[in-house]
C-alpha atoms as a PDB file:
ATOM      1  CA  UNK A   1       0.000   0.000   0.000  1.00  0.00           C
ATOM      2  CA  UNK A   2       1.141   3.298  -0.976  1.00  0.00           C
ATOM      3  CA  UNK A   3       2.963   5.217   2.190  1.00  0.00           C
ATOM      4  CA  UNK A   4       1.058   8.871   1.341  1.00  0.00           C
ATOM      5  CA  UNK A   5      -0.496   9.824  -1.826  1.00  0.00           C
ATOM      6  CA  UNK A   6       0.010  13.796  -1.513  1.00  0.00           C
ATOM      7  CA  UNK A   7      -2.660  16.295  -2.327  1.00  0.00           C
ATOM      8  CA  UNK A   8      -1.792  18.905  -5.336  1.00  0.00           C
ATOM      9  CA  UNK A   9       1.639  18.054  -4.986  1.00  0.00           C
ATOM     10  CA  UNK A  10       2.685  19.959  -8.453  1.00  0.00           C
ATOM     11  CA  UNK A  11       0.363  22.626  -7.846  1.00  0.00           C
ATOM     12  CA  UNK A  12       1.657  23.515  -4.305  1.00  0.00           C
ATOM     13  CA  UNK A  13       5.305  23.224  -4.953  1.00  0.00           C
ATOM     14  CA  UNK A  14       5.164  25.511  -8.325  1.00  0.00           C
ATOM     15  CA  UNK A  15       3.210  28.095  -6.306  1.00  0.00           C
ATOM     16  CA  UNK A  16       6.809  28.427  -3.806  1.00  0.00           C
ATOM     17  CA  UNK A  17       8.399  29.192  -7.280  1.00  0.00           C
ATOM     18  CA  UNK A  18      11.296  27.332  -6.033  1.00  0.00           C
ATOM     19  CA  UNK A  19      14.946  28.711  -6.941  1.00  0.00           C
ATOM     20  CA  UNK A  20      17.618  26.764  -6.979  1.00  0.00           C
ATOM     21  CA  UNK A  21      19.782  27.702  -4.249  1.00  0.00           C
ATOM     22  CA  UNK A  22      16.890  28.690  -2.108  1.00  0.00           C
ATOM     23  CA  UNK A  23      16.287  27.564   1.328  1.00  0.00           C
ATOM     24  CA  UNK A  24      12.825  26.047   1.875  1.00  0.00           C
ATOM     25  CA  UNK A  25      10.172  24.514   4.829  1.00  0.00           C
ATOM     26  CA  UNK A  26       8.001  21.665   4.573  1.00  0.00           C
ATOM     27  CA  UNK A  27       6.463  22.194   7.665  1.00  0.00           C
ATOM     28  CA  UNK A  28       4.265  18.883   7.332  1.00  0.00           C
ATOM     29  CA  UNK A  29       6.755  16.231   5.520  1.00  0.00           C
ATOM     30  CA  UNK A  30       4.089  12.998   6.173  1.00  0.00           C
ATOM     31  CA  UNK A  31       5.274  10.317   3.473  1.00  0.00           C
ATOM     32  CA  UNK A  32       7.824  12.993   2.516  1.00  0.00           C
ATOM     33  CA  UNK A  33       6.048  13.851  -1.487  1.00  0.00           C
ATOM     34  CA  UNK A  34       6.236  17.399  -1.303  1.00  0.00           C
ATOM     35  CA  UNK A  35       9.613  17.421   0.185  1.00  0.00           C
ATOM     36  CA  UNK A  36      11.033  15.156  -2.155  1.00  0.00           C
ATOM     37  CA  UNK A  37       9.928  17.247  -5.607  1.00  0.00           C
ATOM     38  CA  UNK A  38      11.028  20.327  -3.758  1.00  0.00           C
ATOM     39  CA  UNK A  39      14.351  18.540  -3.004  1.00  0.00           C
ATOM     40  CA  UNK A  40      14.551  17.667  -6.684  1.00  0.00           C
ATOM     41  CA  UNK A  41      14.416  20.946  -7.751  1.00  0.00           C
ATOM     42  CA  UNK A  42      17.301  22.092  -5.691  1.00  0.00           C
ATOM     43  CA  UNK A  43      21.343  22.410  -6.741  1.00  0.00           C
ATOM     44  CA  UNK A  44      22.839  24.381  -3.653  1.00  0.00           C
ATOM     45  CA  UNK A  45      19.809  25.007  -1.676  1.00  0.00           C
ATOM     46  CA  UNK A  46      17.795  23.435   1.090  1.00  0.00           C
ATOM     47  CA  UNK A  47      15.090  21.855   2.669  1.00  0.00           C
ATOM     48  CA  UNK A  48      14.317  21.465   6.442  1.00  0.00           C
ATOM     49  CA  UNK A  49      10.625  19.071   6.844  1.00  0.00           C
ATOM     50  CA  UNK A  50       9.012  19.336  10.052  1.00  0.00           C
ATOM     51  CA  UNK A  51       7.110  16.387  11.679  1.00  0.00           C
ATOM     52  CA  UNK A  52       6.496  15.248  14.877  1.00  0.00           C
ATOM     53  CA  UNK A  53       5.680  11.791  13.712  1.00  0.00           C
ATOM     54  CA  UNK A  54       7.697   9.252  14.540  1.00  0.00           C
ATOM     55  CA  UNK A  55       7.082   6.900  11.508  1.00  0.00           C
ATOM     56  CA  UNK A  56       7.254  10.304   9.573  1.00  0.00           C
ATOM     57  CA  UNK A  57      10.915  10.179  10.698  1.00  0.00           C
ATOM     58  CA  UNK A  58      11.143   6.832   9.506  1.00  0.00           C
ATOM     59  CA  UNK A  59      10.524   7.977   5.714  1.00  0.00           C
ATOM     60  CA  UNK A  60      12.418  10.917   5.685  1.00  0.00           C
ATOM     61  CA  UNK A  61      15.462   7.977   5.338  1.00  0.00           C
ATOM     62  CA  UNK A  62      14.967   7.725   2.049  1.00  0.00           C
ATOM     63  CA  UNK A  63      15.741  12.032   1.134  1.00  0.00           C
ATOM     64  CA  UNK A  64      18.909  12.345   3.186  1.00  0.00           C
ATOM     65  CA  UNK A  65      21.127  14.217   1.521  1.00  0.00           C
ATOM     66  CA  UNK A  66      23.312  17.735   1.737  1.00  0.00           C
ATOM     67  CA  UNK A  67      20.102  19.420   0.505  1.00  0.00           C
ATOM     68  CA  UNK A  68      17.725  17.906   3.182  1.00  0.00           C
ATOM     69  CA  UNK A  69      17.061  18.056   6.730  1.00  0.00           C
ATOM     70  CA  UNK A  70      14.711  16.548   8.696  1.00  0.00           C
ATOM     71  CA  UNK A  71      13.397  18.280  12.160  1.00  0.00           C
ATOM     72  CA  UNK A  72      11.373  15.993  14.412  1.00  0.00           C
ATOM     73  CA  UNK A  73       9.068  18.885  15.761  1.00  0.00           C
ATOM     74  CA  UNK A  74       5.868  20.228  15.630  1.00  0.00           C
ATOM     75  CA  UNK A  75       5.352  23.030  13.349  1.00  0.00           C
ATOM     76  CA  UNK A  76       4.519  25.368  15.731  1.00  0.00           C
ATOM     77  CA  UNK A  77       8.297  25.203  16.922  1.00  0.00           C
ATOM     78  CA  UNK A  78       9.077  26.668  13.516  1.00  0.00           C
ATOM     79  CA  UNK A  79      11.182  29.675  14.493  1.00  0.00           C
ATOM     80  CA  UNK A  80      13.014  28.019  17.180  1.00  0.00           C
ATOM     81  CA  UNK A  81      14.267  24.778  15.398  1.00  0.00           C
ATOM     82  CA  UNK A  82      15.149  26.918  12.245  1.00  0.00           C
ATOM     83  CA  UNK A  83      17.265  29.365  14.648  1.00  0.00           C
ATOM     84  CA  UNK A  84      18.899  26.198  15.619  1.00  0.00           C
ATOM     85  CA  UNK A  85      20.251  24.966  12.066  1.00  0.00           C
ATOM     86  CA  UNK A  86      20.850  29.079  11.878  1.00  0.00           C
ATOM     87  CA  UNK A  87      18.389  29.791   9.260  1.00  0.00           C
ATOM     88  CA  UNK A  88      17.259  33.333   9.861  1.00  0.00           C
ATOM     89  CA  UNK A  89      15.041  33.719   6.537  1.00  0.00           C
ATOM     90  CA  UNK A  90      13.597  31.297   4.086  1.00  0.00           C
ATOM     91  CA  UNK A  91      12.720  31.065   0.431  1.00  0.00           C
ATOM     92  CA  UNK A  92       9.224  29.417   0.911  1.00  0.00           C
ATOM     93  CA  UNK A  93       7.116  27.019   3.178  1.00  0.00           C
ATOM     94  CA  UNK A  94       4.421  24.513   2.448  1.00  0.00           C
ATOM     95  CA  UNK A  95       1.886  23.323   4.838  1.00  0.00           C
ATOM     96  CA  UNK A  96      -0.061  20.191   4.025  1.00  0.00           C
ATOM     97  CA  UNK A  97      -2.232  19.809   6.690  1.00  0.00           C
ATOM     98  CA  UNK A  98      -3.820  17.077   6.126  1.00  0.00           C
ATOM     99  CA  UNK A  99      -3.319  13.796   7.486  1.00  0.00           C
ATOM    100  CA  UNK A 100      -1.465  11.393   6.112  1.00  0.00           C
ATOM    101  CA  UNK A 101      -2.544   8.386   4.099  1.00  0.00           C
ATOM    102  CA  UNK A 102      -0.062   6.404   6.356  1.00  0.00           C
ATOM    103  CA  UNK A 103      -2.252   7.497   9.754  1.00  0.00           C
ATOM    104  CA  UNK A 104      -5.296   6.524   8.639  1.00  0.00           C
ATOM    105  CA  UNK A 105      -4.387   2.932   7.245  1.00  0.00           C
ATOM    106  CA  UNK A 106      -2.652   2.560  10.604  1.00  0.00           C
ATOM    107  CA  UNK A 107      -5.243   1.067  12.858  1.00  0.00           C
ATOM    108  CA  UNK A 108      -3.137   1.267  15.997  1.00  0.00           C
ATOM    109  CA  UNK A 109      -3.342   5.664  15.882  1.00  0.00           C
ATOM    110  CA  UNK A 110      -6.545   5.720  15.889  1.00  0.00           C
ATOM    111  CA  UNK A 111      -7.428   8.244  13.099  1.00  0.00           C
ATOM    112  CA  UNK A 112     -10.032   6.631  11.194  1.00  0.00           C
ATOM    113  CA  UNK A 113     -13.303   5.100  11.930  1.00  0.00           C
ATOM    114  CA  UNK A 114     -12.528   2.437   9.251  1.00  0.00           C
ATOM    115  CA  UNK A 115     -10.667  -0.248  12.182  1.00  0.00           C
ATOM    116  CA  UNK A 116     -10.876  -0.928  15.984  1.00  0.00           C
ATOM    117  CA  UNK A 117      -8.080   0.355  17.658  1.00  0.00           C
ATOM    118  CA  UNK A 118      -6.584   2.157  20.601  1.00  0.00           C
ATOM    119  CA  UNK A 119      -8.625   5.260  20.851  1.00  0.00           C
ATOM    120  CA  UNK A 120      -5.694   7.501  20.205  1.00  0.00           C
ATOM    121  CA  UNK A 121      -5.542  10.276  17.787  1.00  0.00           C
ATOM    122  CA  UNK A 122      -2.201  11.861  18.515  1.00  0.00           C
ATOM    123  CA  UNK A 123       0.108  13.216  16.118  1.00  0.00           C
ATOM    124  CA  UNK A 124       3.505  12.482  18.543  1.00  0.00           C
ATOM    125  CA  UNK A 125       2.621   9.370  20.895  1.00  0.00           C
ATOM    126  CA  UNK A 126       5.116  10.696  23.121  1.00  0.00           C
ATOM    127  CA  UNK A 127       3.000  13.750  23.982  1.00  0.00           C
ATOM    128  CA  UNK A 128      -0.014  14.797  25.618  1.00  0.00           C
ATOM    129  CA  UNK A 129      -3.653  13.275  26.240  1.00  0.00           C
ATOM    130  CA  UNK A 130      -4.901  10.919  23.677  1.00  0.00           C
ATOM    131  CA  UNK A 131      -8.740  10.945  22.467  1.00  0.00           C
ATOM    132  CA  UNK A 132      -9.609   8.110  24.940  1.00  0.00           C
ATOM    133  CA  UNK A 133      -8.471  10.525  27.730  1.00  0.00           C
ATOM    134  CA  UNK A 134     -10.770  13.409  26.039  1.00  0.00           C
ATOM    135  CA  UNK A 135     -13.726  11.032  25.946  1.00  0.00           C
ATOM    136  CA  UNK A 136     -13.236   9.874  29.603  1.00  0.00           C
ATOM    137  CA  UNK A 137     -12.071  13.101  31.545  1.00  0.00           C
ATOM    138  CA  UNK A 138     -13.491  16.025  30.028  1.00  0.00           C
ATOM    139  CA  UNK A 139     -16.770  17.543  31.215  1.00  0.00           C
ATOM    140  CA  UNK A 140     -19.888  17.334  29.110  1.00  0.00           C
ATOM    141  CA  UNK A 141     -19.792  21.557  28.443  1.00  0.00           C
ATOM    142  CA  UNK A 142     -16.097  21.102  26.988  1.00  0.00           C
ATOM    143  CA  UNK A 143     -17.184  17.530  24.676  1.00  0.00           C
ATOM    144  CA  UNK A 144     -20.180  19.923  23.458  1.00  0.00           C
ATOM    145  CA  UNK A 145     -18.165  22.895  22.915  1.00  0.00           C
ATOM    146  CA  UNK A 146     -15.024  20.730  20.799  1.00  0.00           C
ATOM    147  CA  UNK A 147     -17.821  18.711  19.375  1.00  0.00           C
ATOM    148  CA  UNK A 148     -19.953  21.980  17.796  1.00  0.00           C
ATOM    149  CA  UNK A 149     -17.313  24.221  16.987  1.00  0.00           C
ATOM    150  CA  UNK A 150     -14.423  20.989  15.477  1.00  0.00           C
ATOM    151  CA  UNK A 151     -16.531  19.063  14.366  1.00  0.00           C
ATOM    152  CA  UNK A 152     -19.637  21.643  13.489  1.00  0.00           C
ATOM    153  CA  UNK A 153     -21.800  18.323  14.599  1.00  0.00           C
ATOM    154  CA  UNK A 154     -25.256  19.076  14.710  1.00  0.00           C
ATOM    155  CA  UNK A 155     -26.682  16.791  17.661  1.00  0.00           C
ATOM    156  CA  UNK A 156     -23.101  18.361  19.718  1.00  0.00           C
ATOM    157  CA  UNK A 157     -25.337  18.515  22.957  1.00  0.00           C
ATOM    158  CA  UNK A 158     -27.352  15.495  22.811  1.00  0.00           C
ATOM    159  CA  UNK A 159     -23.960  13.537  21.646  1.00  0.00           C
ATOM    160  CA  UNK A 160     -21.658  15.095  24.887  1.00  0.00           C
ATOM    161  CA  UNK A 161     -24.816  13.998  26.986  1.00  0.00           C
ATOM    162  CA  UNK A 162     -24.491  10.393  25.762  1.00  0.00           C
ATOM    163  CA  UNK A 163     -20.958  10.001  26.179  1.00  0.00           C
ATOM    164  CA  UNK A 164     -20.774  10.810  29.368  1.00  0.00           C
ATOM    165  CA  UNK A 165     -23.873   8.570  30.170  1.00  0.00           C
ATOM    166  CA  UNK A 166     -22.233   5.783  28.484  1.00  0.00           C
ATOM    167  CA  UNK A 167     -19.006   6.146  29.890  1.00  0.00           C
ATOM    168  CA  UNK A 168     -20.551   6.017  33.439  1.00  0.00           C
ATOM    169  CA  UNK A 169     -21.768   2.782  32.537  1.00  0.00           C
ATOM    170  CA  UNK A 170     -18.283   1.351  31.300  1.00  0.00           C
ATOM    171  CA  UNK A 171     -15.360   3.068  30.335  1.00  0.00           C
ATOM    172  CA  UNK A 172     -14.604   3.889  26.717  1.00  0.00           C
ATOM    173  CA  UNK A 173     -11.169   2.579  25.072  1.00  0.00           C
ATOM    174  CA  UNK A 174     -11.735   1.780  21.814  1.00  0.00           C
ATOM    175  CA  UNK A 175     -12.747   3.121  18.784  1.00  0.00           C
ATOM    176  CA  UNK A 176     -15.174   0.293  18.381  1.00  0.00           C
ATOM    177  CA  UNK A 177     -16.234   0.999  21.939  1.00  0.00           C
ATOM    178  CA  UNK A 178     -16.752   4.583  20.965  1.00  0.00           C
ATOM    179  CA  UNK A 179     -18.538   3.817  18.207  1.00  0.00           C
ATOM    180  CA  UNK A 180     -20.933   1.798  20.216  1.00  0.00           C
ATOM    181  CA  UNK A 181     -21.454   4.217  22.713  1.00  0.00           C
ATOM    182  CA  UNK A 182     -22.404   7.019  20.232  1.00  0.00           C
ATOM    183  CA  UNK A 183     -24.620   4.738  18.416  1.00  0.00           C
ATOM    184  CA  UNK A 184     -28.351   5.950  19.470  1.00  0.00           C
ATOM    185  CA  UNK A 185     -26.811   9.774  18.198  1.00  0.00           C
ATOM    186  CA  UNK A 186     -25.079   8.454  14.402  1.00  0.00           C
ATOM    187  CA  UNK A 187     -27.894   9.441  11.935  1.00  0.00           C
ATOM    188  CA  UNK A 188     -29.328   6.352   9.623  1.00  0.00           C
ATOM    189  CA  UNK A 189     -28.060   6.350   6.005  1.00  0.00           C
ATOM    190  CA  UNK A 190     -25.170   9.158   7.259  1.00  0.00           C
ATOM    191  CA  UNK A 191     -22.974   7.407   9.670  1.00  0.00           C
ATOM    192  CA  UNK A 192     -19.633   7.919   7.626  1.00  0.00           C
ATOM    193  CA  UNK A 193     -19.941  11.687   7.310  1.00  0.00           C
ATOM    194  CA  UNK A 194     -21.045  11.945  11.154  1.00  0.00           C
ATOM    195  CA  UNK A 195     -18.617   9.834  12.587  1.00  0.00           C
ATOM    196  CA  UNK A 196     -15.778  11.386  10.081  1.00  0.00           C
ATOM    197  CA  UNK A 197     -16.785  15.299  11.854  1.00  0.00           C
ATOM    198  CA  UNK A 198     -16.895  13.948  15.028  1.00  0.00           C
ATOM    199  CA  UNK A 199     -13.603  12.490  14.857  1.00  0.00           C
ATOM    200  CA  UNK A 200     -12.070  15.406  13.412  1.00  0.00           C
ATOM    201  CA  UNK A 201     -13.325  17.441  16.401  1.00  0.00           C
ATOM    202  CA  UNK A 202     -11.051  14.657  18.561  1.00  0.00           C
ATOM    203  CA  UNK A 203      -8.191  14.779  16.709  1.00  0.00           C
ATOM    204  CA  UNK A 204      -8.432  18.560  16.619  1.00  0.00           C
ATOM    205  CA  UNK A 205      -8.341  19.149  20.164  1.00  0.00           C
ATOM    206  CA  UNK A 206      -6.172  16.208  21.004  1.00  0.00           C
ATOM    207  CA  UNK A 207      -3.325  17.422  18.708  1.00  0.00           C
ATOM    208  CA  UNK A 208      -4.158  21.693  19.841  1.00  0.00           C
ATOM    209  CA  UNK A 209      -4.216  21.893  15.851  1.00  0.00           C
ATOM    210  CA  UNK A 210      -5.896  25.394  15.447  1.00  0.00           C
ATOM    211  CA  UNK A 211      -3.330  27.134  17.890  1.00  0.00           C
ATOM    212  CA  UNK A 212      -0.778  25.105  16.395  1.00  0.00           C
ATOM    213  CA  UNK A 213      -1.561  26.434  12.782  1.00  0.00           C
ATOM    214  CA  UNK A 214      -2.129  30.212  14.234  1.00  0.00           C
ATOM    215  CA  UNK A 215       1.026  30.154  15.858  1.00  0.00           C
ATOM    216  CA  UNK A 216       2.936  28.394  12.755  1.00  0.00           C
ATOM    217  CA  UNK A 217       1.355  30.959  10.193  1.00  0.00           C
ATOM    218  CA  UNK A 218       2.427  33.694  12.209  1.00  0.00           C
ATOM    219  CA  UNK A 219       5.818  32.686  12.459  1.00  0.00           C
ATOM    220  CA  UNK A 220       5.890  31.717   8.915  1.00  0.00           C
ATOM    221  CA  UNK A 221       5.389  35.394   7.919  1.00  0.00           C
ATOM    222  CA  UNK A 222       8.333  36.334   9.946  1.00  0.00           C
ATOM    223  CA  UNK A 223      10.786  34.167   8.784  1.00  0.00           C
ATOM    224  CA  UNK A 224       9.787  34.656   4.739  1.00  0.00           C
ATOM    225  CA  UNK A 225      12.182  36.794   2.516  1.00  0.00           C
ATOM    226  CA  UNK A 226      10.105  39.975   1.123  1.00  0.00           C
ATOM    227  CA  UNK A 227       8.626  38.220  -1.956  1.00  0.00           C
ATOM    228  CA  UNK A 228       8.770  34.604  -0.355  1.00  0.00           C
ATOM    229  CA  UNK A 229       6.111  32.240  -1.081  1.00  0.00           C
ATOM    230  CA  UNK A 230       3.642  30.661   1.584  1.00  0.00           C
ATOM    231  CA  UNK A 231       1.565  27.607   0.526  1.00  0.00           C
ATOM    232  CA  UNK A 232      -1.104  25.893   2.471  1.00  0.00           C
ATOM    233  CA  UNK A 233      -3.379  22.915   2.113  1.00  0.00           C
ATOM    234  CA  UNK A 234      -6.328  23.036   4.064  1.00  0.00           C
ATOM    235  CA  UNK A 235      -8.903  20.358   4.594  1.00  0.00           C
ATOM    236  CA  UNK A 236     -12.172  21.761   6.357  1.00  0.00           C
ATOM    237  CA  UNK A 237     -13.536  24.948   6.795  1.00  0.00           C
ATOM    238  CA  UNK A 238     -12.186  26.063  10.332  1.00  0.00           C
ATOM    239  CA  UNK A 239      -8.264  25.769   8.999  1.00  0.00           C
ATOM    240  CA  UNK A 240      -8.966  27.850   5.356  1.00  0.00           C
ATOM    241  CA  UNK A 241     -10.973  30.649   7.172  1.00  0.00           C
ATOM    242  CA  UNK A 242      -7.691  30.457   9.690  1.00  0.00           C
ATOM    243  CA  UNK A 243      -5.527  30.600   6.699  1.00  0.00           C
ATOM    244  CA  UNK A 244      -7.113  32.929   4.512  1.00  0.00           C
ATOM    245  CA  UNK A 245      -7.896  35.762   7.054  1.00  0.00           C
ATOM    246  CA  UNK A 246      -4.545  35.873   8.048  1.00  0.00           C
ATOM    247  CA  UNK A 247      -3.544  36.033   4.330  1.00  0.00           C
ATOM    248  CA  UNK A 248      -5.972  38.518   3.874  1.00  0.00           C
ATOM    249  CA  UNK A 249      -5.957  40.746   7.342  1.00  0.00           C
ATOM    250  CA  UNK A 250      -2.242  39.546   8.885  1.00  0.00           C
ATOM    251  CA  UNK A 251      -4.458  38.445  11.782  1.00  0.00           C
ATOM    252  CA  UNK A 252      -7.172  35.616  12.560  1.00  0.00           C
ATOM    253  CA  UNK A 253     -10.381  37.917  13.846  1.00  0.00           C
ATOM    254  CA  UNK A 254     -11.337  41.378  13.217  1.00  0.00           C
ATOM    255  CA  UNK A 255     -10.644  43.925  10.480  1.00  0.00           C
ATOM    256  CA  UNK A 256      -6.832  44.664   9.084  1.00  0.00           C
ATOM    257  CA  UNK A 257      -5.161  47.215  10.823  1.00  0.00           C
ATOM    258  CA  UNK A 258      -3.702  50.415   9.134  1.00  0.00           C
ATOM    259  CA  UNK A 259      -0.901  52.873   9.955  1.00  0.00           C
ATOM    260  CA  UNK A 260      -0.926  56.592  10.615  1.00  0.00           C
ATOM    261  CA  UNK A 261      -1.589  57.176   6.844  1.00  0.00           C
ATOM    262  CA  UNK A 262      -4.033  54.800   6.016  1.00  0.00           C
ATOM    263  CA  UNK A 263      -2.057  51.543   4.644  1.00  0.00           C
ATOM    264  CA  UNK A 264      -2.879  48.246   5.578  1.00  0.00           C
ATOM    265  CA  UNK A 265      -0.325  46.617   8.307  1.00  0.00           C
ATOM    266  CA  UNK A 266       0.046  42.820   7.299  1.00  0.00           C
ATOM    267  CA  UNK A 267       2.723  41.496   5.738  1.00  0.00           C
ATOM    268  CA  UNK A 268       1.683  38.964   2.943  1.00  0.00           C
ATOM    269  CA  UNK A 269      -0.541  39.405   0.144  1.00  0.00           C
ATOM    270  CA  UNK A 270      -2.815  36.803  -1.946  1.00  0.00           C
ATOM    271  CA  UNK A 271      -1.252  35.293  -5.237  1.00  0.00           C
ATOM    272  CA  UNK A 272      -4.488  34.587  -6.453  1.00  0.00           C
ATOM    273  CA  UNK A 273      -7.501  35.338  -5.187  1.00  0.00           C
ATOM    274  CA  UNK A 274      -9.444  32.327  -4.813  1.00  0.00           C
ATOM    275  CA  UNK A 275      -8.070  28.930  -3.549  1.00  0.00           C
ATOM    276  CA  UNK A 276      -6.846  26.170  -6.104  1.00  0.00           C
ATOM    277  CA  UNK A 277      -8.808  22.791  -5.433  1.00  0.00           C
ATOM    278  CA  UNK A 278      -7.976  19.885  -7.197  1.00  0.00           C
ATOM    279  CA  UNK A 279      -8.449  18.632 -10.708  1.00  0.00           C
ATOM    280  CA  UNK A 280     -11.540  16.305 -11.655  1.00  0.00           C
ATOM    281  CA  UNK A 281      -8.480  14.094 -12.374  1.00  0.00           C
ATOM    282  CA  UNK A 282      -7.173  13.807  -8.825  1.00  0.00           C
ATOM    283  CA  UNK A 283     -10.920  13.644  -7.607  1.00  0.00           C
ATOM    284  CA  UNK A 284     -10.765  10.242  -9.400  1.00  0.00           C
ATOM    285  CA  UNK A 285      -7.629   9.222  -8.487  1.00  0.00           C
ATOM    286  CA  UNK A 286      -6.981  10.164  -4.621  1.00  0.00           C
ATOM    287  CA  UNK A 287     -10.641  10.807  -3.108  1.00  0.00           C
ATOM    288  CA  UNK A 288      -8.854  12.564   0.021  1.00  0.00           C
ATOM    289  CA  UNK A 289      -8.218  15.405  -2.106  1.00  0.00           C
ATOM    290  CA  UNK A 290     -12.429  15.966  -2.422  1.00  0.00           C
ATOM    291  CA  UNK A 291     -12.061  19.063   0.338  1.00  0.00           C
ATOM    292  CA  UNK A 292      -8.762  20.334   0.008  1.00  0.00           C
ATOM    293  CA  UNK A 293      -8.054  24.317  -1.109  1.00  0.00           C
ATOM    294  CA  UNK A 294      -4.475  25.456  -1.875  1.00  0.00           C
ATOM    295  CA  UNK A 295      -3.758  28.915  -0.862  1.00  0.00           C
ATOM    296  CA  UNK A 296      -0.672  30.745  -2.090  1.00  0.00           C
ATOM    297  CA  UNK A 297       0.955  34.371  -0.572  1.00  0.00           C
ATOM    298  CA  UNK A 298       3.701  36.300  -1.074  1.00  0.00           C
ATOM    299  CA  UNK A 299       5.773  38.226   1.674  1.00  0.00           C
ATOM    300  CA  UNK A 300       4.925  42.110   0.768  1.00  0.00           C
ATOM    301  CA  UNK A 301       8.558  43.989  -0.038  1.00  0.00           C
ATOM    302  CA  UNK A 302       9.365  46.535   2.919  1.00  0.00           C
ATOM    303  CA  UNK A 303       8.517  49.444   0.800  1.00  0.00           C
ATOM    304  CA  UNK A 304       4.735  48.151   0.272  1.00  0.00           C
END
């Protein structure tokens, strides 16, 4: 079975506009396809890939070389790991933030709904609280509120009520034992599309991932050359609106702010104005592409 099949992979690596002796960031390598084309388009310059995955790790075997370097870290670590290889400024940086192929076929993480499993979820087994400790500890206002806002579920109160009623009755460890326990909530005729939101809204909050992407984009604008590119794959509607506000307004909420003399303080500006999605022809070939949107900026020059 194929590692990762990745999602607009020409597409998002012509939108960096890669030179040759650039320095770039793949701050999501995952089976490592968008770092290896980028990688292949390099003579002196170089790639650092950013994952916190240990099996990640694993495949990023196969692209050492001068012009590579992995960095076992979560994206939102950007600046600090590229301070440590002395990188000050950067050509580009691609963000994929999808899950990999690899996580969901894996039915020990605990990412899809397709196996039983260890209720799991989390990006870096080494860190943190896992979705069975979500399901079991937290309080039936916090499942509603990750359930309705990650997950946009529409029963969100009647489904946090259940789980903790069910997991009074026994505790819940498994995905299959999650499954059951959410059962008299799963809509007839619809049970893929609920059960894929609500277990999006776990591995959301397990993994911190909107905080994590606010504090990654915001660093990513920092370290970008004036006219460096900034390419991001999003997969649902709470990480585009994330991504394209601060595109649009160089923050997350509100309106763009402006200077003494009127101009707009943000400091990247939209290649194009509306997001690429994929061809009919990926649609057929990789049907995890169905939701994704590719959104491309550019670092303004100081004298914008």
């Amino acid at each position: 079975m194929e590692y990762h099949r990745p999602v607009m992979l020409e597409e998002s690596v012509d939108a960096l506009a890669i030179k040759p002796d650039g320095v770039y960031v793949d701050v999501t390598f995952g089976g490592g396809g968008h770092s290896a084309l980028i990688v292949s388009k390099l003579t002196t310059g170089k790639l650092y890939s950013f994952d916190q995955d240990r099996d990640a790790e694993e495949q990023s075997k196969k692209l050492e070389g001068e012009n590579f370097q992995f960095v076992r870290a979560n994206f939102r670590d950007l600046k600090k790991y590229l301070r440590l290889y002395r990188v000050k400024e950067v050509d580009g940086i691609l963000a994929d933030l999808g899950v990999s192929s690899h996580q969901f076929n894996e039915g020990s993480r605990g990412f899809s709904t397709r196996f039983d499993g260890p209720l799991d979820m989390r990006m870096d087994y080494d860190q943190g609280d896992s979705a069975k400790d979500v399901v079991e500890n937290y309080s039936e206002e916090q499942l509603h509120r990750i359930f309705g806002i990650y997950g946009e579920v529409k029963n969100a109160k009647t489904l946090a009520r259940t789980i903790v009623e069910q997991r009074a009755r026994k505790p819940i460890e498994t995905i299959e034992d999650f499954k059951q326990a959410i059962r008299s909530c799963t809509p007839k005729g619809k049970e893929n599309k609920y059960l894929a939101q609500v277990f999006q809204a776990l591995r959301i909050e397990v993994n911190d991932e909107m905080k994590a992407l606010e504090e990654m984009l915001v660093q990513a604008a920092e370290v970008l050359k004036p006219g460096g590119r900034l390419a991001v794959i999003s997969y649902h509607s709470l990480e585009d609106r994330l991504v394209k506000n601060f595109i649009a307004k160089g923050k997350f909420f509100g309106e763009v702010e402006k200077d003494l003399f009127g101009n707009e303080i943000r400091p990247l500006d939209a290649v194009s104005r509306k997001p690429i999605v994929p061809t009919e022809e990926e649609l057929l070939i990789n049907s995890r592409s169905r939701s994704a949107k590719l959104r491309i900026a550019q670092k303004r020059e100081l004298d914008d």
